[in-house]
C-alpha atoms as a PDB file:
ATOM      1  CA  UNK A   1       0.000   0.000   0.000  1.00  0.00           C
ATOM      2  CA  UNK A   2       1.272   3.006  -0.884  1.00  0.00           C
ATOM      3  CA  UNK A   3       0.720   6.007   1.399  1.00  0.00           C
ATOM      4  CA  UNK A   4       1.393   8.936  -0.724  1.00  0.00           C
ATOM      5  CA  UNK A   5      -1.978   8.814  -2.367  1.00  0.00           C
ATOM      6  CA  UNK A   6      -3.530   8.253   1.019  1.00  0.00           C
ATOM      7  CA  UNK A   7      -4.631  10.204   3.954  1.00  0.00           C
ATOM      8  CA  UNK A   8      -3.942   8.309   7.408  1.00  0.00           C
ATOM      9  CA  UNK A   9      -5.083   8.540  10.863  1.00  0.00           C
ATOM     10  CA  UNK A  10      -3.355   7.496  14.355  1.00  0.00           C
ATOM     11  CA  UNK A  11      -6.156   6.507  16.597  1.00  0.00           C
ATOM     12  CA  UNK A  12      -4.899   5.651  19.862  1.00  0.00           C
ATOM     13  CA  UNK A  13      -6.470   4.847  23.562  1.00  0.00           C
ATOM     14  CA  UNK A  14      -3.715   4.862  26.167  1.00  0.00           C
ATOM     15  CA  UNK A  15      -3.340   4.964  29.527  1.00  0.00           C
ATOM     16  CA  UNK A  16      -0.892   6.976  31.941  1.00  0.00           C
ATOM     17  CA  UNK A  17      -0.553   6.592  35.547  1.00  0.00           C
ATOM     18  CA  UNK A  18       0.333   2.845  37.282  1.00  0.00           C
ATOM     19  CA  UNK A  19       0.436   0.269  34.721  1.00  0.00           C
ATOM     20  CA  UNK A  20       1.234  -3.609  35.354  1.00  0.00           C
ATOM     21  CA  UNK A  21       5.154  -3.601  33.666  1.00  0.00           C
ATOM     22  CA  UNK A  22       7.681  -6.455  33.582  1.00  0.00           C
ATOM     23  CA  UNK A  23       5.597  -8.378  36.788  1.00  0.00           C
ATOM     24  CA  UNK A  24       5.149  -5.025  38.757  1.00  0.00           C
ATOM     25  CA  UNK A  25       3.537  -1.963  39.227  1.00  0.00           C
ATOM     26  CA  UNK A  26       5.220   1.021  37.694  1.00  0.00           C
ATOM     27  CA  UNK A  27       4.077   5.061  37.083  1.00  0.00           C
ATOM     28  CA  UNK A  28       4.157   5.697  33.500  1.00  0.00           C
ATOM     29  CA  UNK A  29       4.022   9.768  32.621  1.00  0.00           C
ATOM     30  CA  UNK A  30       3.230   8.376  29.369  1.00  0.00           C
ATOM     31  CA  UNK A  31       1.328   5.435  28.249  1.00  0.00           C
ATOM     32  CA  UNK A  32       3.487   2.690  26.544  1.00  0.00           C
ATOM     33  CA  UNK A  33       0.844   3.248  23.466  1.00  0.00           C
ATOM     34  CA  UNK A  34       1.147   6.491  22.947  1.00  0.00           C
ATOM     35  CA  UNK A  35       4.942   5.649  22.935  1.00  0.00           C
ATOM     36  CA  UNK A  36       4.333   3.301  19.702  1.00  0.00           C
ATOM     37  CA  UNK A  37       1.735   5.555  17.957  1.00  0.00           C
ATOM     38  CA  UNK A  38       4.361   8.599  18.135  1.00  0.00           C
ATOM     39  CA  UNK A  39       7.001   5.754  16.397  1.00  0.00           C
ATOM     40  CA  UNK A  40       4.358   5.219  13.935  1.00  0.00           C
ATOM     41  CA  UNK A  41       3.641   9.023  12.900  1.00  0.00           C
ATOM     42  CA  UNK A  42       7.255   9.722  13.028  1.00  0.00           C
ATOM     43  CA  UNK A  43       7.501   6.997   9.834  1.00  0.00           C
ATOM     44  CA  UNK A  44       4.330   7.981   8.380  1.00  0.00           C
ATOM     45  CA  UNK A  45       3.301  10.860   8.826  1.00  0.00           C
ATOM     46  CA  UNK A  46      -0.031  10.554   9.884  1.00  0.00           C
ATOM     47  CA  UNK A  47      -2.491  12.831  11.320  1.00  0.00           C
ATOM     48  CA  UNK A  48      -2.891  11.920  15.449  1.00  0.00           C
ATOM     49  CA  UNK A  49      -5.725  12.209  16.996  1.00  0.00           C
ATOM     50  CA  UNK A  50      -6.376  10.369  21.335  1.00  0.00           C
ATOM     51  CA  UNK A  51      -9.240   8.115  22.023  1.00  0.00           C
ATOM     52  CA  UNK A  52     -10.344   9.364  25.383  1.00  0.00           C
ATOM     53  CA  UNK A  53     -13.044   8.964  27.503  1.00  0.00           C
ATOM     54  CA  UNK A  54     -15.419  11.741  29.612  1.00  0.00           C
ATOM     55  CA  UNK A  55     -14.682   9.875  32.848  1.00  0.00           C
ATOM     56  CA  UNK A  56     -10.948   9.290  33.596  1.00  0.00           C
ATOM     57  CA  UNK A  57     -10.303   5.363  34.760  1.00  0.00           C
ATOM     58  CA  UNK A  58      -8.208   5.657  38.223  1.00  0.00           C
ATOM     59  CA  UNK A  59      -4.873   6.256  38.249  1.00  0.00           C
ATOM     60  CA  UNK A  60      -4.644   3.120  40.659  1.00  0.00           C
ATOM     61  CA  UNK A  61      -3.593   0.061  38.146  1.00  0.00           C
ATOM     62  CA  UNK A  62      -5.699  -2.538  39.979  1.00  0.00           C
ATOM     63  CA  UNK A  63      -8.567   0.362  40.513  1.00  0.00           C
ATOM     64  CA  UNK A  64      -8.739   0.680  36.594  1.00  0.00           C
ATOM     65  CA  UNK A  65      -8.272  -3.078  36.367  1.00  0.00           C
ATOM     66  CA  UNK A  66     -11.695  -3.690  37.964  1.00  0.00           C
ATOM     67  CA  UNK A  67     -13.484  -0.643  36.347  1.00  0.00           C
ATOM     68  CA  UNK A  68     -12.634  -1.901  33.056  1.00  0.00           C
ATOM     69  CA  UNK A  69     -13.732  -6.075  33.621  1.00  0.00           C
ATOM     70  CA  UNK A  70     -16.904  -3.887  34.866  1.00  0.00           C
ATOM     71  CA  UNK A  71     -17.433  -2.179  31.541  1.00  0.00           C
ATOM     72  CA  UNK A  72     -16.853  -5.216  29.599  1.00  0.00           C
ATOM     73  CA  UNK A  73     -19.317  -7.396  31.258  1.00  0.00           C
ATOM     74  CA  UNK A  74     -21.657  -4.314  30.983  1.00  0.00           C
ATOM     75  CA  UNK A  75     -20.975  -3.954  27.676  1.00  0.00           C
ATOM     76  CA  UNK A  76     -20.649  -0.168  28.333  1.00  0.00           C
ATOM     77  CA  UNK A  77     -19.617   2.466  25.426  1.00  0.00           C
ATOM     78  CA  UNK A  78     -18.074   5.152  27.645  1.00  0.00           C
ATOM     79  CA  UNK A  79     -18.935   8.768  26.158  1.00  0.00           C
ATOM     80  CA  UNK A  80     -15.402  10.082  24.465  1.00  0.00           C
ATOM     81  CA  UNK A  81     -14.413  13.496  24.784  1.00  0.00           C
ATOM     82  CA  UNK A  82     -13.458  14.605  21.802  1.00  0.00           C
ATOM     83  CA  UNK A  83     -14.541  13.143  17.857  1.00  0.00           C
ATOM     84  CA  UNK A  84     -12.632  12.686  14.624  1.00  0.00           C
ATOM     85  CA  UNK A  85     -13.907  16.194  12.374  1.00  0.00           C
ATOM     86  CA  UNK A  86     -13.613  14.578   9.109  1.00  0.00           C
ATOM     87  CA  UNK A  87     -13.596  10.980   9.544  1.00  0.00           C
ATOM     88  CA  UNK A  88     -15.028  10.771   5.879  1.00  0.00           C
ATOM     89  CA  UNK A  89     -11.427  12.287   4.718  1.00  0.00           C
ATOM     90  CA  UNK A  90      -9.116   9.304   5.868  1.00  0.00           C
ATOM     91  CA  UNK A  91      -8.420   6.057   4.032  1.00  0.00           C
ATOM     92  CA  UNK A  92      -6.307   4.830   6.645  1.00  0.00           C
ATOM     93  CA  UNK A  93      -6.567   4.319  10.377  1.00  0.00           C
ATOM     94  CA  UNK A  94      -3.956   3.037  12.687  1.00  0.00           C
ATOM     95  CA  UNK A  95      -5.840   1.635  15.300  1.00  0.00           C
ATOM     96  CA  UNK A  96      -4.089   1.750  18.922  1.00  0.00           C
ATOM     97  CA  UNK A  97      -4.980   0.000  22.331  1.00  0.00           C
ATOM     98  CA  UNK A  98      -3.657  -1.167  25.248  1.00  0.00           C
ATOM     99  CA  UNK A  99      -4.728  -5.217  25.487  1.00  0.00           C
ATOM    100  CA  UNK A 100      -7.281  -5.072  28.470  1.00  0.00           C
ATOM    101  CA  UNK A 101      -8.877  -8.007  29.530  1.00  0.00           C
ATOM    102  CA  UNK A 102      -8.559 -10.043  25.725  1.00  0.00           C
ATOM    103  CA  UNK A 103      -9.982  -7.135  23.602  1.00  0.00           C
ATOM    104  CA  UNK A 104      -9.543  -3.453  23.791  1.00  0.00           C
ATOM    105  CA  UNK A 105     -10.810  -1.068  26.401  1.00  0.00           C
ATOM    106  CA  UNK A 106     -14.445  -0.035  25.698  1.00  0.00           C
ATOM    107  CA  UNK A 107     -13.557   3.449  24.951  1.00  0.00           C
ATOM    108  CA  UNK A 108     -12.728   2.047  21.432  1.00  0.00           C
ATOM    109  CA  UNK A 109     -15.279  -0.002  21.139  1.00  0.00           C
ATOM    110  CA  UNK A 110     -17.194   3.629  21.603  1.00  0.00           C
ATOM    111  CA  UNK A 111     -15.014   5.142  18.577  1.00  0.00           C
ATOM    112  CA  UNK A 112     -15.294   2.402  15.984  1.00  0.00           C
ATOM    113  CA  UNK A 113     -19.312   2.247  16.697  1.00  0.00           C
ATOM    114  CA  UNK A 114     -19.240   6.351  16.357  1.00  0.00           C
ATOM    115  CA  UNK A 115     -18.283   6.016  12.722  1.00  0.00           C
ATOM    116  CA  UNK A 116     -18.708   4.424   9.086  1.00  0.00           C
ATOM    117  CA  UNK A 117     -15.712   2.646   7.775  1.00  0.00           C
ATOM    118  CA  UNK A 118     -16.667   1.328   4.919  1.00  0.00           C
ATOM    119  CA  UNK A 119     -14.388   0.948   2.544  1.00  0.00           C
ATOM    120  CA  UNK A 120     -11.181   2.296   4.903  1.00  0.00           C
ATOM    121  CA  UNK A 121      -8.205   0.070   5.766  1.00  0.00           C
ATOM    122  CA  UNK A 122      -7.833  -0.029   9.498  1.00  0.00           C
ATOM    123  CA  UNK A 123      -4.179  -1.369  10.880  1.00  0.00           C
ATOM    124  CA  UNK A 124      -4.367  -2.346  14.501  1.00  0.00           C
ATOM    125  CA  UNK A 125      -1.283  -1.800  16.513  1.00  0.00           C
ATOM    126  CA  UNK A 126      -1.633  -3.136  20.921  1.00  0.00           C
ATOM    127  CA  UNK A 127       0.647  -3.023  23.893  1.00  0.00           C
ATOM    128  CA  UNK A 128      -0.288  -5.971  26.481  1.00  0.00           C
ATOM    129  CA  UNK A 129       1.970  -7.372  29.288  1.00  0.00           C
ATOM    130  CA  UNK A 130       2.063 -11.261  27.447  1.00  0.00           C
ATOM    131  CA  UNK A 131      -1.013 -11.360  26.095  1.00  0.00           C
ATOM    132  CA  UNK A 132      -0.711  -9.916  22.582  1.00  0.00           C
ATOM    133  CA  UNK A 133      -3.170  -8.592  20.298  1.00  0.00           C
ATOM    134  CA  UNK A 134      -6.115 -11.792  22.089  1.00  0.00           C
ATOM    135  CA  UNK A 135      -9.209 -11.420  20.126  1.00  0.00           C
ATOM    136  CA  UNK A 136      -9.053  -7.231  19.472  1.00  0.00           C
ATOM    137  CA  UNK A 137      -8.046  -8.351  15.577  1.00  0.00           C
ATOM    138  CA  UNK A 138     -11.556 -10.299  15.513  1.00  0.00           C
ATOM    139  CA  UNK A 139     -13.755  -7.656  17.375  1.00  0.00           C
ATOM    140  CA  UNK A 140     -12.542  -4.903  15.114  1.00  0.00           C
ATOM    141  CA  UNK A 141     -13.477  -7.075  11.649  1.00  0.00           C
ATOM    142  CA  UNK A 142     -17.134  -7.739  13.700  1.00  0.00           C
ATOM    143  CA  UNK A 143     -17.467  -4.187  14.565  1.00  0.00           C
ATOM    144  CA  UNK A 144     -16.080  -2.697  10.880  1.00  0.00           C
ATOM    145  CA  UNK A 145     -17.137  -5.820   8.508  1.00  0.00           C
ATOM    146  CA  UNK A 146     -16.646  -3.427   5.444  1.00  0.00           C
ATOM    147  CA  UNK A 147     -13.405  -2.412   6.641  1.00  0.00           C
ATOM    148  CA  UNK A 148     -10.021  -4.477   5.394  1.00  0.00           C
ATOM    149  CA  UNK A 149      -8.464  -5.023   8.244  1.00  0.00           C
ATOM    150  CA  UNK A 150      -4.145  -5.286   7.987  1.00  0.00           C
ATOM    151  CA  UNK A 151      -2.020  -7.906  10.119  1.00  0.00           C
ATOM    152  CA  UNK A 152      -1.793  -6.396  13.775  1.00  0.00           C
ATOM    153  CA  UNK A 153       1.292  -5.760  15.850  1.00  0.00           C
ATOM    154  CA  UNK A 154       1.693  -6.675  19.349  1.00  0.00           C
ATOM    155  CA  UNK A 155       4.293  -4.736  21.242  1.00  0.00           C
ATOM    156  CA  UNK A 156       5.489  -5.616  24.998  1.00  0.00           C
ATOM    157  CA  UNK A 157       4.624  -3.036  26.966  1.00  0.00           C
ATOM    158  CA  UNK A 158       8.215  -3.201  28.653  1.00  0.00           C
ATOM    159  CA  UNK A 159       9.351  -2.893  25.212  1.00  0.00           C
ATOM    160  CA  UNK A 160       7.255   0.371  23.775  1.00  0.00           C
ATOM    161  CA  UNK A 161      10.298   2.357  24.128  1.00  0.00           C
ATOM    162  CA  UNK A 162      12.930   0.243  21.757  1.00  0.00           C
ATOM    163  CA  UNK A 163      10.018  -1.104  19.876  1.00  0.00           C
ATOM    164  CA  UNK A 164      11.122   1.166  16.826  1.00  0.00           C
ATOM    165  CA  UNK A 165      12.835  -1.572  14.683  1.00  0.00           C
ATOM    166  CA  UNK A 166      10.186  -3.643  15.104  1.00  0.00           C
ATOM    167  CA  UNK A 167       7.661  -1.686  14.311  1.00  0.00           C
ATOM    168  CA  UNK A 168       9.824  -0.075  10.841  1.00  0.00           C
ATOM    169  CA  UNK A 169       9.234  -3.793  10.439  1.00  0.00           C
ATOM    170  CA  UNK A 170       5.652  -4.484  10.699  1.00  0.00           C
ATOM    171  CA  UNK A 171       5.310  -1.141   8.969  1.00  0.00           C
ATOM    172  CA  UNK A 172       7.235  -2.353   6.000  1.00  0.00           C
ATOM    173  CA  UNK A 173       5.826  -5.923   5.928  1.00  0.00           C
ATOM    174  CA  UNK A 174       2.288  -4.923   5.386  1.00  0.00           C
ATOM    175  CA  UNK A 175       2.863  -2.824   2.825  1.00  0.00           C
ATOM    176  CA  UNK A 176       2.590   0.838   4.885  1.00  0.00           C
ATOM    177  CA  UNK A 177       6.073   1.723   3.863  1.00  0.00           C
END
């Protein structure tokens, strides 16, 4: 895929504060995803744009642990603060999530319901502490069935930081660049 003739979109949920890292709690001023979606615009170029949601999960890891197994058994589509302008204008959306609980946290599941795309080529991208991308690849192709939907990248959250070869890689193995 060539991305000169296309317009692209980082969409990205993560998640500062106490995060479960290498078998222990650790304060993160920035969220090991938004660490991999800056990689990602820094070789593409895309537009950025957060996935955030009205209320704030708890800066306490196991806190937002138990908030977010609540939402999924709920089934909850927490109301996001902000919305894409022009959805209608990108072809491309890098789709980015922390792995919570198999899937991805609801706030996403609140941004891919929020628009049509039809026709667009989402790539998902996921930090997780050893359980990769789980099932997030399959609930994004049920939630977007007219989307294509690339090959996914799962990147330790540990390793976020170095993850920049690996990620040139994935990049360049689909087809991005």
């Amino acid at each position: 895929m060539n991305l000169k003739d296309k317009k692209c979109l980082i969409a990205y949920y993560s998640r500062k504060g106490q995060n479960y890292v290498s078998g222990r709690i650790v304060d993160l001023e920035v969220g090991n995803t938004e660490v991999v979606a800056n990689m990602i615009q820094e070789m593409t170029g895309a537009d950025m744009f957060k996935i955030e949601s009205v209320k704030p999960y708890p800066r306490d890891y196991t806190e937002t642990t138990e908030v977010a197994k609540d939402e999924l058994r709920a089934n909850a589509r927490p109301e996001l603060t902000d919305h894409v302008d022009d959805m209608d204008s990108y072809d491309v959306i890098f789709l980015g999530y922390p792995n919570w609980w198999g899937t991805f946290p609801m706030p996403v599941f609140t941004f891919l319901e929020e628009y049509d795309f039809s026709g667009k080529t989402i790539v998902p991208f996921c930090t997780h502490e050893g359980s990769g991308l789980g099932r997030s690849e399959k609930d994004i192709v049920k939630l977007c069935p007219e989307a294509t939907v690339l090959k996914g990248i799962a990147i330790h959250g540990t390793s976020a930081g170095s993850a920049g070869k690996s990620v040139d890689n994935w990049l360049k193995n689909i087809g991005i660049i």
